[in-house]
Protein backbone atom coordinates (compact mmCIF):
# COMPACT_ATOMS: atom_id res chain seq x y z
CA UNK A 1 1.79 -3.86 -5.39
CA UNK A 2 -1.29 -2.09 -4.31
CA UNK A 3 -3.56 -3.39 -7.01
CA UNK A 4 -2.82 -7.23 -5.86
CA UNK A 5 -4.44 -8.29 -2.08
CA UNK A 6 -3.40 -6.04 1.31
CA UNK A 7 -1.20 -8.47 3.65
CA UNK A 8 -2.85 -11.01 5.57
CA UNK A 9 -5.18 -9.84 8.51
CA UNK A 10 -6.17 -6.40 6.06
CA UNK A 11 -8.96 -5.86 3.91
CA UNK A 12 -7.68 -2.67 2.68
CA UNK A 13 -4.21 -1.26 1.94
CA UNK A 14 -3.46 1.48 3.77
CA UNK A 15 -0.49 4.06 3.32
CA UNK A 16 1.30 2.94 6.75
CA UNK A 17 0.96 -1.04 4.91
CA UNK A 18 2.44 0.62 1.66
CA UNK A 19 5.29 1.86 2.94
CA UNK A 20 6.44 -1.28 4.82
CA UNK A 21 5.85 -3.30 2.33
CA UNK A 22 7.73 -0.99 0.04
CA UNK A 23 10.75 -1.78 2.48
CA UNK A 24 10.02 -5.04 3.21
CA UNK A 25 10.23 -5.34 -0.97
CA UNK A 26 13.50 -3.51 -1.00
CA UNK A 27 12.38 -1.08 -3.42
CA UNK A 28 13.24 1.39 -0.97
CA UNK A 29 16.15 1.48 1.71
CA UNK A 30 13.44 4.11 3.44
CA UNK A 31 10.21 5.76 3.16
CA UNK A 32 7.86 7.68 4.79
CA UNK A 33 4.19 7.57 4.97
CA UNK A 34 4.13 10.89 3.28
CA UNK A 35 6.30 10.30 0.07
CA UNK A 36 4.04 7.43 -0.27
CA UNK A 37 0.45 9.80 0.04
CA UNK A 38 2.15 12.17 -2.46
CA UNK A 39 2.95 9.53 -4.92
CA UNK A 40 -0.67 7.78 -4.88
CA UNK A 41 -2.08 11.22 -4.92
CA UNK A 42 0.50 12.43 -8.18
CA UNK A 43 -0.91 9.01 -9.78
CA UNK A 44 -4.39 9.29 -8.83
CA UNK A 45 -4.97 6.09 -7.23
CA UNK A 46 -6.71 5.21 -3.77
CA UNK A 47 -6.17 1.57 -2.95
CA UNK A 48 -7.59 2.44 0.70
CA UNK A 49 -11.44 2.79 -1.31
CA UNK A 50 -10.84 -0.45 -2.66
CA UNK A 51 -12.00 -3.28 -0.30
CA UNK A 52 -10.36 -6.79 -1.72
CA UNK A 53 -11.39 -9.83 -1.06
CA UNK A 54 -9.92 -12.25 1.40
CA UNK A 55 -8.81 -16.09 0.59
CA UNK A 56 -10.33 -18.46 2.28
């Protein structure tokens, strides 16, 4: 999910955006901002240093 482009109006994804879109997704009844930091700090990945591309 992270890897692919933030939502529109984003050029980053941030770990507030993660965890909505986690819900939003259903892969999650609930999360919380910090369950989502530990788990992209346990995997070692920083999608918030990453600046993607927009579409035109």
């Amino acid at each position: 999910m992270v890897s692919g482009a933030p939502p529109s109006g984003y050029s980053r994804w941030t770990v507030r955006l993660i965890a909505e879109e986690a819900v939003r997704r259903r892969l999650v009844p609930t999360v919380g901002r910090e369950t989502i930091r530990m788990l992209l700090l346990h995997n070692d990945m920083k999608p918030w240093r990453q600046k993607t591309s927009q579409p035109d």
